[in-house]
C-alpha atoms as a PDB file:
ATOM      1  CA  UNK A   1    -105.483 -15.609-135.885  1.00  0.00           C
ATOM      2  CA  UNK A   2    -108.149 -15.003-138.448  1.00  0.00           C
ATOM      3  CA  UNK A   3    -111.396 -14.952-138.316  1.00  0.00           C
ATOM      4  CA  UNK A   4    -113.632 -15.289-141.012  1.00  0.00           C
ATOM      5  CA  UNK A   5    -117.278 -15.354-141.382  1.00  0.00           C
ATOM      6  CA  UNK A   6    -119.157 -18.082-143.926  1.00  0.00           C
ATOM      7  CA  UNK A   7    -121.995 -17.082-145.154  1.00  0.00           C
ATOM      8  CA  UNK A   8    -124.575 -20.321-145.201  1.00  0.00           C
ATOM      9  CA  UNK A   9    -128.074 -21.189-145.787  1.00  0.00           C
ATOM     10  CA  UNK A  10    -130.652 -18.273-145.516  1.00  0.00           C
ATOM     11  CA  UNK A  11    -128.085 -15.888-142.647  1.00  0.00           C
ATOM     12  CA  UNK A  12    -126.668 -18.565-140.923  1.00  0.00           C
ATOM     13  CA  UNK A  13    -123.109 -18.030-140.153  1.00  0.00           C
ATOM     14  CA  UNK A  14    -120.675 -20.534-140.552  1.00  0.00           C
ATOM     15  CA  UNK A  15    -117.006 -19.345-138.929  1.00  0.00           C
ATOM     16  CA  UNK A  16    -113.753 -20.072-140.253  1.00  0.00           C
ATOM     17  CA  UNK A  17    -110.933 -19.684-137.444  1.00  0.00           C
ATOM     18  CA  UNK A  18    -107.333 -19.726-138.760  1.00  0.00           C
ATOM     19  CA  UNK A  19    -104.371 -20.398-136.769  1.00  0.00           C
ATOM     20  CA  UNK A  20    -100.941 -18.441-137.633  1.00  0.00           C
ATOM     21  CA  UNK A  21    -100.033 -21.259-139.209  1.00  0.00           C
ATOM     22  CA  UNK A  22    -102.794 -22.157-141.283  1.00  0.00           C
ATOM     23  CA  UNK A  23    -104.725 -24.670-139.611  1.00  0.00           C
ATOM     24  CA  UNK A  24    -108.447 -24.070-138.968  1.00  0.00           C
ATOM     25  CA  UNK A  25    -111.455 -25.259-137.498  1.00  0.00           C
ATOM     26  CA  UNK A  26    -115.126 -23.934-138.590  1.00  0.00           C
ATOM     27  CA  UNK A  27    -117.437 -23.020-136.011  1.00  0.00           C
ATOM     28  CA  UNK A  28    -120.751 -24.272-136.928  1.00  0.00           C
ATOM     29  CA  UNK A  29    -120.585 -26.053-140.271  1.00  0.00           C
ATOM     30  CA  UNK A  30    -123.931 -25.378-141.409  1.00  0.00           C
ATOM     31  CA  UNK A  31    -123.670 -26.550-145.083  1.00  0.00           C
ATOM     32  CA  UNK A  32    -121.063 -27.901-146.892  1.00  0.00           C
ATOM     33  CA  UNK A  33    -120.475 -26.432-149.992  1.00  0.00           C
ATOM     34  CA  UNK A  34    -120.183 -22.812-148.606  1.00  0.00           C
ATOM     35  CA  UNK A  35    -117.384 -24.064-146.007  1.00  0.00           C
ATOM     36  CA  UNK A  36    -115.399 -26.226-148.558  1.00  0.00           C
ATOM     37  CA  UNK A  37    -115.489 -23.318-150.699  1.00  0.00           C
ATOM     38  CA  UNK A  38    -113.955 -21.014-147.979  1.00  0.00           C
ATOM     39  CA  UNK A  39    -111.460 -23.814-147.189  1.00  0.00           C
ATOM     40  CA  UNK A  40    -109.972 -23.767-150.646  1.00  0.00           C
ATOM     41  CA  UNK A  41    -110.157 -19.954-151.103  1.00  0.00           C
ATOM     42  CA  UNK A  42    -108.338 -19.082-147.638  1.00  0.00           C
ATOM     43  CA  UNK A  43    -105.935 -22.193-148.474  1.00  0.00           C
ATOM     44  CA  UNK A  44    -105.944 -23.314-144.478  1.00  0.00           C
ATOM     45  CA  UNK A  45    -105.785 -26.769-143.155  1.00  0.00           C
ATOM     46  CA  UNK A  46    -109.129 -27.623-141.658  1.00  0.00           C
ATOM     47  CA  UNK A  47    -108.546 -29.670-138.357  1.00  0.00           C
ATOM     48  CA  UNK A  48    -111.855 -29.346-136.597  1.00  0.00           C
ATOM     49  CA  UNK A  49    -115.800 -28.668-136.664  1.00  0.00           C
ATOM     50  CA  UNK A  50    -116.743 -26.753-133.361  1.00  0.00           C
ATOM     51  CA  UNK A  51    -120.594 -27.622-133.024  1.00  0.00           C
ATOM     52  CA  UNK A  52    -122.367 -24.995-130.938  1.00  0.00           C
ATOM     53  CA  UNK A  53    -125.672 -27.503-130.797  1.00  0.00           C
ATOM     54  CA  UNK A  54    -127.582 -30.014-132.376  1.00  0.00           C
ATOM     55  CA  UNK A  55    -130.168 -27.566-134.737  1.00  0.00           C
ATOM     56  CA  UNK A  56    -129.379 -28.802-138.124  1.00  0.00           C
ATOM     57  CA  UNK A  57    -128.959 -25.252-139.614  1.00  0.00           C
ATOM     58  CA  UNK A  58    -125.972 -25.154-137.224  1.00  0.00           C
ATOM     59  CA  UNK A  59    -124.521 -28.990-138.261  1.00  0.00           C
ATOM     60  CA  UNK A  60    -125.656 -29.513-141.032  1.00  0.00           C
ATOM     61  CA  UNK A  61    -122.876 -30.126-143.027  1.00  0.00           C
ATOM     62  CA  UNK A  62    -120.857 -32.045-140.189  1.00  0.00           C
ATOM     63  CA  UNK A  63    -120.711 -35.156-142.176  1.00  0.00           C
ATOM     64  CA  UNK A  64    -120.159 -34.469-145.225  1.00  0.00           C
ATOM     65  CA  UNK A  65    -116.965 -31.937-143.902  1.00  0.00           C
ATOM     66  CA  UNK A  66    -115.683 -34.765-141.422  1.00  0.00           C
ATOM     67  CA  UNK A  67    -115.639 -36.743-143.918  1.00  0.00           C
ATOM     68  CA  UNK A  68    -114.293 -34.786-146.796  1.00  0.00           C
ATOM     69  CA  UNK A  69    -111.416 -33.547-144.571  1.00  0.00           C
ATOM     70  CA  UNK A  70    -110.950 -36.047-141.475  1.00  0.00           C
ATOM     71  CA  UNK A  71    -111.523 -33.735-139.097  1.00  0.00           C
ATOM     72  CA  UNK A  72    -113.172 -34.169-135.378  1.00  0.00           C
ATOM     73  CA  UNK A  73    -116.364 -32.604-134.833  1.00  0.00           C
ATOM     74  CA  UNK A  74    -116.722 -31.039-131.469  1.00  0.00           C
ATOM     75  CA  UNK A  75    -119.799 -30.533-129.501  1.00  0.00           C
ATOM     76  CA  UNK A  76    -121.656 -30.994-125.836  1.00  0.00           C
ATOM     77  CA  UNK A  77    -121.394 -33.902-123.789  1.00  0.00           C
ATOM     78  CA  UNK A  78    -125.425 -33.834-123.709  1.00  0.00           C
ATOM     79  CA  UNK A  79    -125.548 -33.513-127.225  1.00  0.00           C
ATOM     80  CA  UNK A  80    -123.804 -36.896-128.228  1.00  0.00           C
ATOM     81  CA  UNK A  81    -126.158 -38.818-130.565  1.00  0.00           C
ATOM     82  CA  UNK A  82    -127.649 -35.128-131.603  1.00  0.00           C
ATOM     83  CA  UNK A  83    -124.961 -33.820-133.430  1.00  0.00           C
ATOM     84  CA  UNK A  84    -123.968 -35.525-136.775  1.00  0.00           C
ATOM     85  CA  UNK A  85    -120.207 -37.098-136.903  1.00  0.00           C
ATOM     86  CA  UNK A  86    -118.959 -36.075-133.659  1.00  0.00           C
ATOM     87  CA  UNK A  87    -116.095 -37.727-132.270  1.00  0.00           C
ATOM     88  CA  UNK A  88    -115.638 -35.277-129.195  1.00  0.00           C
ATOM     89  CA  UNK A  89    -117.514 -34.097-126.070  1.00  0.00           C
ATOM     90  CA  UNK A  90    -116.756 -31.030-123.983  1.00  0.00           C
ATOM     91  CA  UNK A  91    -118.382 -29.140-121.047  1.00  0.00           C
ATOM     92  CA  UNK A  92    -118.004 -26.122-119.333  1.00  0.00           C
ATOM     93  CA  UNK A  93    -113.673 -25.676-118.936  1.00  0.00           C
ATOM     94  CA  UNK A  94    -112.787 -28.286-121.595  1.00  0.00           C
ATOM     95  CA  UNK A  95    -109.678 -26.803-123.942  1.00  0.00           C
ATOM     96  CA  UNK A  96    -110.134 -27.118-127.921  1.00  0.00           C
ATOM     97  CA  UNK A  97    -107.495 -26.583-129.813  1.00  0.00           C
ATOM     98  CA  UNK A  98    -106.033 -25.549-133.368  1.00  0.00           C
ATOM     99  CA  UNK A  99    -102.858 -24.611-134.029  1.00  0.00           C
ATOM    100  CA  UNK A 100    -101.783 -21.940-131.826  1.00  0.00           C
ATOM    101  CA  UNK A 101    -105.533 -21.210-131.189  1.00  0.00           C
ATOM    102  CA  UNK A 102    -106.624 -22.439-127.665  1.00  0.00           C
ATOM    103  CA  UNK A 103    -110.814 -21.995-126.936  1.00  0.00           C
ATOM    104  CA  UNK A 104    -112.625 -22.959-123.635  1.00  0.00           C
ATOM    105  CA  UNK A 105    -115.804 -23.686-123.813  1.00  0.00           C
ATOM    106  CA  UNK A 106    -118.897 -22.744-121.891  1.00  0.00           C
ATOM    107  CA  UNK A 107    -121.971 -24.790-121.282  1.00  0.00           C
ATOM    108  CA  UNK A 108    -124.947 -21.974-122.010  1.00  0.00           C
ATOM    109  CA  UNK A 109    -127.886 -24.459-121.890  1.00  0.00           C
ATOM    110  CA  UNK A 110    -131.352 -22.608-122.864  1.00  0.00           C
ATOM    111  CA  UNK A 111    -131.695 -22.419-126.793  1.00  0.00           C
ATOM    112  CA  UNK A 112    -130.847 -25.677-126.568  1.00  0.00           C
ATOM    113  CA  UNK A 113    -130.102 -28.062-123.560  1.00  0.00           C
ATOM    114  CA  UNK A 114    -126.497 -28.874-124.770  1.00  0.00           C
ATOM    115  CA  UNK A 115    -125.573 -25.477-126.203  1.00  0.00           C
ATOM    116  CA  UNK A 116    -122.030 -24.397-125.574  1.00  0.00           C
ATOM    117  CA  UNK A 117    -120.113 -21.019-126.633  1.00  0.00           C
ATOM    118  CA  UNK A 118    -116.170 -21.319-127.860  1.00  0.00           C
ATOM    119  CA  UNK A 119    -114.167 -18.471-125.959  1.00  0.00           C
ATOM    120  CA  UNK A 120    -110.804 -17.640-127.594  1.00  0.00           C
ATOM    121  CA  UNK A 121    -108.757 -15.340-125.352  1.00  0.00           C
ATOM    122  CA  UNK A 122    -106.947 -12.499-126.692  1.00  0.00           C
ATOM    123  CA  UNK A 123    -103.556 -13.729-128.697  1.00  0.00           C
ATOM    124  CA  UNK A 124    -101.227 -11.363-129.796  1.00  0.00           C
ATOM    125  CA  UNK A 125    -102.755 -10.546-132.907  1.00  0.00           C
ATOM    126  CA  UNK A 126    -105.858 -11.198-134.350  1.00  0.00           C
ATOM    127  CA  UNK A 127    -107.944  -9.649-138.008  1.00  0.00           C
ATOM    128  CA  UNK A 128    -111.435 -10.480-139.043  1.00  0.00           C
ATOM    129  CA  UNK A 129    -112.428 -11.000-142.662  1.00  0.00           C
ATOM    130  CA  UNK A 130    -115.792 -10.023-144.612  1.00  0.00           C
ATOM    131  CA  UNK A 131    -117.733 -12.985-145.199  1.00  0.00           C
ATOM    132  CA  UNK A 132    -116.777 -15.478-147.552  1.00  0.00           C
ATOM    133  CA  UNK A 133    -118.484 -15.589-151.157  1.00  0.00           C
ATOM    134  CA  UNK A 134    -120.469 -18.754-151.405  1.00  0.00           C
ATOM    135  CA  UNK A 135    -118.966 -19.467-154.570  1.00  0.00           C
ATOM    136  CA  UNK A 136    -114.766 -19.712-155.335  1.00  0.00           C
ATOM    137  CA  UNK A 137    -113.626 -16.314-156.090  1.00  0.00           C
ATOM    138  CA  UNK A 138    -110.997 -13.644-154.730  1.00  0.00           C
ATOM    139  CA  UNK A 139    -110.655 -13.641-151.061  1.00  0.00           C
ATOM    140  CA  UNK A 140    -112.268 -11.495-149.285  1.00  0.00           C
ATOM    141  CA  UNK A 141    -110.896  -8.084-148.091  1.00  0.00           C
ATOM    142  CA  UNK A 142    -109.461  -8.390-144.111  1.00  0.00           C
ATOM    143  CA  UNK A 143    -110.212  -6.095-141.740  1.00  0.00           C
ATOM    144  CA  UNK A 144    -108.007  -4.113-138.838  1.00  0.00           C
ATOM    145  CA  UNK A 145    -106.605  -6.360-136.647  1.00  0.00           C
ATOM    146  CA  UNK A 146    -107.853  -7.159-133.337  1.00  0.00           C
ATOM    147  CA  UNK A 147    -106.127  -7.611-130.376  1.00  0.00           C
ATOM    148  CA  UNK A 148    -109.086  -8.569-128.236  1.00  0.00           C
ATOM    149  CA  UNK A 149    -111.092 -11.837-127.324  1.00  0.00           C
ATOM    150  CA  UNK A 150    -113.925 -13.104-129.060  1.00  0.00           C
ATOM    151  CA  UNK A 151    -116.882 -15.829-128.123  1.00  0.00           C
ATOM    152  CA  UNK A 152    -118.732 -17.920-130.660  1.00  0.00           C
ATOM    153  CA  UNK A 153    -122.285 -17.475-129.286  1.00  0.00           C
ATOM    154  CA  UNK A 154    -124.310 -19.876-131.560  1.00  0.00           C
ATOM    155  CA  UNK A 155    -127.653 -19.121-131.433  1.00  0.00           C
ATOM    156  CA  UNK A 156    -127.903 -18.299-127.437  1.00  0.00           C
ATOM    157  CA  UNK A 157    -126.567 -14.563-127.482  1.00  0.00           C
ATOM    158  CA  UNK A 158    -127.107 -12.636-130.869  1.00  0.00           C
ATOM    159  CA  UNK A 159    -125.886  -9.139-131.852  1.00  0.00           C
ATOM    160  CA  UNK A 160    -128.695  -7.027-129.971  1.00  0.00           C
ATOM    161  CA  UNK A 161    -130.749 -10.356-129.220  1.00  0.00           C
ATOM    162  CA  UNK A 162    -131.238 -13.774-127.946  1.00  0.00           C
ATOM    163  CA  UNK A 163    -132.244 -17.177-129.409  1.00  0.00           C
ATOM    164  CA  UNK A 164    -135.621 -18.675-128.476  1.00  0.00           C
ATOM    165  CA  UNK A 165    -136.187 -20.978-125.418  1.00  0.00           C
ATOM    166  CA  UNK A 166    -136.663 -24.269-127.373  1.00  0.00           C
ATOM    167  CA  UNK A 167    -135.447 -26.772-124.832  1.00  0.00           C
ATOM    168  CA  UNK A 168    -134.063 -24.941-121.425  1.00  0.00           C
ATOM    169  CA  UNK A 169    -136.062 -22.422-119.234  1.00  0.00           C
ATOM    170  CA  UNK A 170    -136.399 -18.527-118.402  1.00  0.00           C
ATOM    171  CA  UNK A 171    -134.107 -19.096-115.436  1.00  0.00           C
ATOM    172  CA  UNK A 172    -131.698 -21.278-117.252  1.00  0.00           C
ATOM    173  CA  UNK A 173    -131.422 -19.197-120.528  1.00  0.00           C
ATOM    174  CA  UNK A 174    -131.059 -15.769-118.117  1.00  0.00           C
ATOM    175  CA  UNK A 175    -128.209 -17.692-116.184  1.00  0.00           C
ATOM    176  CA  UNK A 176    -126.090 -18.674-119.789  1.00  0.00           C
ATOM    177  CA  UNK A 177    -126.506 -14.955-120.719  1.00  0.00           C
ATOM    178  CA  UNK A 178    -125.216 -13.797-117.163  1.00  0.00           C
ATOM    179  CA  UNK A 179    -121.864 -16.506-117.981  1.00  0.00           C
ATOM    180  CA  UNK A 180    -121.451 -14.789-121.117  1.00  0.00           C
ATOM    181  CA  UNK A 181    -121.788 -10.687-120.079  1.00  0.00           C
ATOM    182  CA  UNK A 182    -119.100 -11.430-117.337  1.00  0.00           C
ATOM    183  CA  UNK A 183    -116.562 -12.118-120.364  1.00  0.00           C
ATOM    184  CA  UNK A 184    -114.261  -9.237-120.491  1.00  0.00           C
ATOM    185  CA  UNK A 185    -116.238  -6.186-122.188  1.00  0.00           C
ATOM    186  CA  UNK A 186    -113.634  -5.902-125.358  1.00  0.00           C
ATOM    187  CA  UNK A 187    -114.830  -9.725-126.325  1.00  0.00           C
ATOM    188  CA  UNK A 188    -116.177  -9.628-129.707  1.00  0.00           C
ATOM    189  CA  UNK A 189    -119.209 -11.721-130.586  1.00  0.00           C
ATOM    190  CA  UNK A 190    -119.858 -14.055-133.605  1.00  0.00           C
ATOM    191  CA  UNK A 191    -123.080 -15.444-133.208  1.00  0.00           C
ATOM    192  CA  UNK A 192    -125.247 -17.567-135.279  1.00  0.00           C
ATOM    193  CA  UNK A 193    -127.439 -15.776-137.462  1.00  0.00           C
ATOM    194  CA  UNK A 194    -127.755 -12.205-139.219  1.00  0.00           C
ATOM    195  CA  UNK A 195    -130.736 -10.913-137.205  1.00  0.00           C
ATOM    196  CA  UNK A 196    -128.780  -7.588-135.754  1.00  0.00           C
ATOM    197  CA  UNK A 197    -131.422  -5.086-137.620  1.00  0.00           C
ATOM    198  CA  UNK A 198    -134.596  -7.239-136.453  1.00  0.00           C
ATOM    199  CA  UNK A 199    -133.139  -7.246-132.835  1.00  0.00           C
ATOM    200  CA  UNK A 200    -132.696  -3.895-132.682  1.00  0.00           C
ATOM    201  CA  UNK A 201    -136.026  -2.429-133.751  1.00  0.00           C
ATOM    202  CA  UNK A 202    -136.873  -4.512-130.764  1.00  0.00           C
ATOM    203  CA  UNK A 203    -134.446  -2.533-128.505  1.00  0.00           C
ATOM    204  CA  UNK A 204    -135.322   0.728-129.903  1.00  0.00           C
ATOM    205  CA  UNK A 205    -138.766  -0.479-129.326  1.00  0.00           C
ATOM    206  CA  UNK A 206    -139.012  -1.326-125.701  1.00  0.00           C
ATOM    207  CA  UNK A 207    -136.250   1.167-124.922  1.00  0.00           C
ATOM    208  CA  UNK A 208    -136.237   4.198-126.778  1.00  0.00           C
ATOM    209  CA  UNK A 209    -134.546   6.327-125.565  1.00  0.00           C
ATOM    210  CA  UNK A 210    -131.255   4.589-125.027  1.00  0.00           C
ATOM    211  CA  UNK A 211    -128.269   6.562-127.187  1.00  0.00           C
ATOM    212  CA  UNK A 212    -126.548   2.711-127.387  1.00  0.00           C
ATOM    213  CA  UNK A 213    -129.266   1.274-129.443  1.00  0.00           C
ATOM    214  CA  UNK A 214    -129.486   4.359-131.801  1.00  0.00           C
ATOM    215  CA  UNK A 215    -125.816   4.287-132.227  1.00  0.00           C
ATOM    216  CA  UNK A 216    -125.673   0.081-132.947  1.00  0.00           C
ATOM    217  CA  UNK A 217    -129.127   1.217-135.601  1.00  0.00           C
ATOM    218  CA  UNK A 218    -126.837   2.983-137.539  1.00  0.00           C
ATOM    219  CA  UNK A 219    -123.385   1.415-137.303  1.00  0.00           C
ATOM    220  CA  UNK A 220    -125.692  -1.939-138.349  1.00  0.00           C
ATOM    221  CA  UNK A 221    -127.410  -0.075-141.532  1.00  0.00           C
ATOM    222  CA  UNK A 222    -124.101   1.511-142.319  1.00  0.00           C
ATOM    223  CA  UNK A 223    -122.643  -1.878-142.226  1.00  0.00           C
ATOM    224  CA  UNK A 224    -125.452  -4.192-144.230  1.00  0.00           C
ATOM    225  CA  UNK A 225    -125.694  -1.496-146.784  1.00  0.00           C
ATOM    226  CA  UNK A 226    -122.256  -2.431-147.849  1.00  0.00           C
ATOM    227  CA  UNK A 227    -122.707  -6.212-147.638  1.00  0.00           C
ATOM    228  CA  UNK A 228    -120.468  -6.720-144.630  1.00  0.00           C
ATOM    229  CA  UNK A 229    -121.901  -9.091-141.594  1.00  0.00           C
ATOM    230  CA  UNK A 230    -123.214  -6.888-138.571  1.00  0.00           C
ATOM    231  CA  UNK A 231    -121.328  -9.493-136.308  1.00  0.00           C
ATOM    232  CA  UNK A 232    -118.654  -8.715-133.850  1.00  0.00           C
ATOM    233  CA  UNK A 233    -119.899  -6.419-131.269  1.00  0.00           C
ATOM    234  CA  UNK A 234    -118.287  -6.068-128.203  1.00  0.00           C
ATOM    235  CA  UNK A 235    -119.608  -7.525-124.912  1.00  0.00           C
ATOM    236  CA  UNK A 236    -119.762  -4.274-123.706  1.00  0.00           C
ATOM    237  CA  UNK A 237    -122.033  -2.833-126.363  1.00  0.00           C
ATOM    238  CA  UNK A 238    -124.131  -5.491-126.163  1.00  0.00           C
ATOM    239  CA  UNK A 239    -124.627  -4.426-122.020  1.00  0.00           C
ATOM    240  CA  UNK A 240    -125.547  -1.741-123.570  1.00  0.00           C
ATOM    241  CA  UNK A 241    -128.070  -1.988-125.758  1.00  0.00           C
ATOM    242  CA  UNK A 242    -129.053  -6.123-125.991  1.00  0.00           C
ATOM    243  CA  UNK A 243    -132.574  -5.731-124.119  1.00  0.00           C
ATOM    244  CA  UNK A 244    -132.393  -9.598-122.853  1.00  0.00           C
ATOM    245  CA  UNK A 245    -128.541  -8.525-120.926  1.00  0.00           C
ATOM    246  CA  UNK A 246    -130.528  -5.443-119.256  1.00  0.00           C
ATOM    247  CA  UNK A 247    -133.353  -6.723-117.227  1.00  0.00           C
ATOM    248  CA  UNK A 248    -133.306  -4.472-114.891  1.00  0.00           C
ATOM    249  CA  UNK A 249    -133.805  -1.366-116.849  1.00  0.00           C
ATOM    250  CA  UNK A 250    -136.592   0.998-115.597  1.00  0.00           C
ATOM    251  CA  UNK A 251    -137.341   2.218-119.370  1.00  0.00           C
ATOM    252  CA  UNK A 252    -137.731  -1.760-120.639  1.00  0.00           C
ATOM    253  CA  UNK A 253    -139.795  -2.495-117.620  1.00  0.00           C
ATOM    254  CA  UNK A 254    -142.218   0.634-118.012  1.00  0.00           C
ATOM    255  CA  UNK A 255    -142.849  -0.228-121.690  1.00  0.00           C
ATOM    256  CA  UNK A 256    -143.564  -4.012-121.516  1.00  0.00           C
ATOM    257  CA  UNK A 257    -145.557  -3.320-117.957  1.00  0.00           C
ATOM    258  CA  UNK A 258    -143.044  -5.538-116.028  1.00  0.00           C
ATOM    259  CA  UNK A 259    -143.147  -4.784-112.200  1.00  0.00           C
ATOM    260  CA  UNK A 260    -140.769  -2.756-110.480  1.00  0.00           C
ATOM    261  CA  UNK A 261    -139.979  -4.934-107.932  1.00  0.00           C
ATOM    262  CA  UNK A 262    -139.889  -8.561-110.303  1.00  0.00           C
ATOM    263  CA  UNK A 263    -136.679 -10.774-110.182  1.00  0.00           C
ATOM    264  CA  UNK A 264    -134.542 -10.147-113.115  1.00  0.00           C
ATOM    265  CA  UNK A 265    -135.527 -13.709-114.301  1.00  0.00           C
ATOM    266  CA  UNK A 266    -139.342 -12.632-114.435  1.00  0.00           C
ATOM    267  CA  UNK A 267    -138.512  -9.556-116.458  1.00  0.00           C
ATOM    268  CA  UNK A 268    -136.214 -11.239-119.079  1.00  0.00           C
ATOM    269  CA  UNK A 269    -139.121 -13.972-119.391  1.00  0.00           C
ATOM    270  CA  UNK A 270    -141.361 -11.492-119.911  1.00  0.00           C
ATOM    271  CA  UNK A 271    -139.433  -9.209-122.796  1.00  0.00           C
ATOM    272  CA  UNK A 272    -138.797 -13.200-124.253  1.00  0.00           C
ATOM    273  CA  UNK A 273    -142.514 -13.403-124.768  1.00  0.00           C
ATOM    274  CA  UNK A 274    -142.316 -10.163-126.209  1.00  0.00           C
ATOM    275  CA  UNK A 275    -140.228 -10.564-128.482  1.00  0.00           C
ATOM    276  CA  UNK A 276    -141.201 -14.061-129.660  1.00  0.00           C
ATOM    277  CA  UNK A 277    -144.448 -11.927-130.852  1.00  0.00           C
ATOM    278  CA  UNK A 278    -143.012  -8.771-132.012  1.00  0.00           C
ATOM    279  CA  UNK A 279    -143.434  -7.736-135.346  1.00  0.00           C
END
């Protein structure tokens, strides 16, 4: 399988996954002409649209893509009439499918009430691409293979970060991040957006002296320097270093003046807030 990122809109990300055999479905089809431009470059077989929720710089292409290819769009059961085109509802358990790719999907209601992640277990091989140009052009150069799982977050769990409480609650947003750090800790996440740099100034921020975060400051720079998409951490570095997966630490709580004693759902409100005004 193949995995490669789609560079859409401002730093959305749009994901192509390829089956060995050359069928696909995109993960998020955020605009059209960026994914139909992929499609043709990479030559696949586009089968399906995996929604991860209803924010239009996450679907916005749906229709136009459905259309265009005759594909199914994918997406919550709560998020029927929300998300453009689809033809398919899931929940937490529910199998999608494309070629030899299988995905279950996880309900991580917060960002959104009807957010769900896509978790592909590990096949037997696996490479992930640099993004793809948003105009037609040489493919882009592929990466080592991987041999290890990967989640498509959406916009709930981000490189370093999380997405903003729009529709769910602390408690609720706390729990979907739980679901997701108890994947195995060689998962590799492809979330939503290019925000890795911004979230980590925010880690090194409120915990400063944590080696992880200065080691994911670098490997990010080293990586966005070059163009390539800071994407793909593991799990376990994020448990490392992703301030809203470490609630509990002393050094976080000490510099945002969160009580020793709070629940673990009181302190990741609390360094929420602080990051929704961080600067």
């Amino acid at each position: 399988m193949r995995i490669v990122p789609v560079a859409c809109l401002k730093d959305n990300y749009a994901y192509l996954v390829v089956a060995s055999g050359g069928e696909a479905a995109v993960v998020d089809a955020s605009e059209a002409a960026p994914v139909r431009a992929a499609v043709r470059r990479e030559g696949v077989r586009l089968a399906a649209i995996w929604s991860t929720h209803h924010h239009y710089d996450h679907v916005g292409g749906n229709e136009e893509i459905a259309r265009e290819f005759g594909v199914e769009v994918v997406a919550h059961v709560s998020d029927r009439g929300r998300v453009p085109g689809q033809t398919r509802e899931v929940d937490t358990g529910d199998i999608v499918r494309v070629g030899d790719v299988e995905a279950r999907c996880i309900h991580i209601p917060g960002h959104t009430l009807g957010a769900v992640a896509y978790y592909v277990d590990a096949p037997a091989s696996r490479s992930v691409d640099a993004p793809a140009s948003r105009s037609v052009g040489a493919p882009a150069p592929s990466a080592d293979a991987m041999t290890s799982p990967v989640v498509f977050t959406g916009d709930t769990l981000f490189c370093a970060g999380c997405g903003r409480i729009f529709e769910g609650t602390p408690a609720m947003m706390h729990a979907s991040l739980e679901r997701l750090a108890a994947l195995p800790g060689e998962t590799r996440v492809f979330c939503g957006h290019e925000y890795t740099a911004s979230n980590l100034r925010f880690a090194a921020h409120v915990e400063p002296d944590n080696a992880a975060v200065a080691r994911a400051v670098e490997r990010t720079a080293a990586l966005r320097s070059h163009g390539e998409p800071a994407v793909g951490t593991t799990i376990d570095e994020e448990r490392q270093c992703n301030p809203f997966l470490r609630p509990g630490s002393a050094a976080i709580r000490a510099t945002l003046g969160i009580a020793k004693d709070a629940d673990d759902v009181t302190a990741f409100a609390a360094i929420r807030s602080a990051k929704d005004s961080f600067r």
